[in-house]
Protein backbone atom coordinates (compact mmCIF):
# COMPACT_ATOMS: atom_id res chain seq x y z
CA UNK A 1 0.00 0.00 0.00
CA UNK A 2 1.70 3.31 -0.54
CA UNK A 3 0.20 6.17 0.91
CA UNK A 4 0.43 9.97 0.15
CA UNK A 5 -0.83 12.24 2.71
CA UNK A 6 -2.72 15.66 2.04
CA UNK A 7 0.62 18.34 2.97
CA UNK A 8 3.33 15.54 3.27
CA UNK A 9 5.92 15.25 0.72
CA UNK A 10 6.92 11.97 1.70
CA UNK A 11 5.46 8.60 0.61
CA UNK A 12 4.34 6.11 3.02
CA UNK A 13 4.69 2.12 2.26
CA UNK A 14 3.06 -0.98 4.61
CA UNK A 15 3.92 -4.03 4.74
CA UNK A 16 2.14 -6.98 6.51
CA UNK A 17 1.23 -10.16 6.93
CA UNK A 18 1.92 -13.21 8.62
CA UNK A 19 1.40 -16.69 9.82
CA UNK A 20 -2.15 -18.01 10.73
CA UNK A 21 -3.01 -21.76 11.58
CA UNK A 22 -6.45 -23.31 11.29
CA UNK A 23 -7.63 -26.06 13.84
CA UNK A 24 -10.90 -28.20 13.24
CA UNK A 25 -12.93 -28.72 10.49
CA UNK A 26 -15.74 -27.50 8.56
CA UNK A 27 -18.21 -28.35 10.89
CA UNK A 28 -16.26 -25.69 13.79
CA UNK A 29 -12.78 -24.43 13.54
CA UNK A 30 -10.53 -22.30 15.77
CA UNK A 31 -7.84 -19.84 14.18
CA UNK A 32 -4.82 -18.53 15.63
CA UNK A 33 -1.87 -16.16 14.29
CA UNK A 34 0.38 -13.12 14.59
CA UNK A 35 0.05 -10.17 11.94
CA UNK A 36 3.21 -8.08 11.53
CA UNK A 37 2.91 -4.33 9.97
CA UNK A 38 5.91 -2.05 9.40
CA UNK A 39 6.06 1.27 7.61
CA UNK A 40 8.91 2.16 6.05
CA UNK A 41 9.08 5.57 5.72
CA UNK A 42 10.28 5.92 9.56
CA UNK A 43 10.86 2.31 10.29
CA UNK A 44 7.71 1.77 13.00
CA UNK A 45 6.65 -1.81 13.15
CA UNK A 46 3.26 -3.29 14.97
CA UNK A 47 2.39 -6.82 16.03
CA UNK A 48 -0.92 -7.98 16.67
CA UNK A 49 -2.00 -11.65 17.93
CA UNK A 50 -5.69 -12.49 16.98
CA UNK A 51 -7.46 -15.34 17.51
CA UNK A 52 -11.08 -16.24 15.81
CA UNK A 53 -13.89 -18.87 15.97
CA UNK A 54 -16.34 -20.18 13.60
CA UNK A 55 -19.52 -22.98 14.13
CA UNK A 56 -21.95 -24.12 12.05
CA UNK A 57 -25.07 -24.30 13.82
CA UNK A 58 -27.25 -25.08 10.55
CA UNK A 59 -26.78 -26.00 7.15
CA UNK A 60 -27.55 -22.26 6.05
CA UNK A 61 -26.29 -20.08 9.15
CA UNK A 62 -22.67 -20.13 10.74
CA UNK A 63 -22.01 -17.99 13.64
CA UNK A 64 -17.87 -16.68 13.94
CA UNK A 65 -16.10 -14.34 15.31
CA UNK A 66 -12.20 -12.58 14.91
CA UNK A 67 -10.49 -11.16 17.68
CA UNK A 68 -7.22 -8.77 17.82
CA UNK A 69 -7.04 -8.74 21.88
CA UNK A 70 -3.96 -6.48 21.75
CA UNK A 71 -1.12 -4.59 20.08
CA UNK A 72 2.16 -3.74 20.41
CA UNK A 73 4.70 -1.71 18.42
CA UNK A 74 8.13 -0.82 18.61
CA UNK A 75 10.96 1.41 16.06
CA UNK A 76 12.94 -0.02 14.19
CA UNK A 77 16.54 0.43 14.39
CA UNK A 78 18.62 1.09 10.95
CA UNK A 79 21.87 0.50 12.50
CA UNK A 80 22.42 4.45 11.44
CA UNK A 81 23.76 7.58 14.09
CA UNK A 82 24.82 11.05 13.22
């Protein structure tokens, strides 16, 4: 994603993902996993652990949910000093 802001002469990239693993099967399932984010322009970085749910409770309806339950972030250093 590369983001231009409104008065900001400076381009912003993202870049995220990570790993996720699914438990169960189709009838219920459980997911767990760690997202990643770091913007490059001045080197922040975010992790987030989430955790989500899904059950089938008919053929036609299935009730799930996706939680994030916190967040934290930290710079990153570029090995760089003046």
């Amino acid at each position: 994603m590369f983001s231009p802001f409104v008065g900001n002469t400076s381009t912003y990239v993202v870049l995220g993902g990570g790993p996720m693993i699914t438990l169960g099967n189709y009838e219920r399932y459980l997911n767990l996993g760690v997202l990643a984010y770091a913007v490059t322009s001045n080197g922040d970085s975010l992790i987030i652990p989430h955790a989500g749910f899904s059950v089938r409770v008919s053929p036609a309806v299935r009730i799930g949910a996706e939680g994030y339950p916190s967040a934290t972030g930290a710079a990153i250093s570029t090995g760089s000093s003046r």
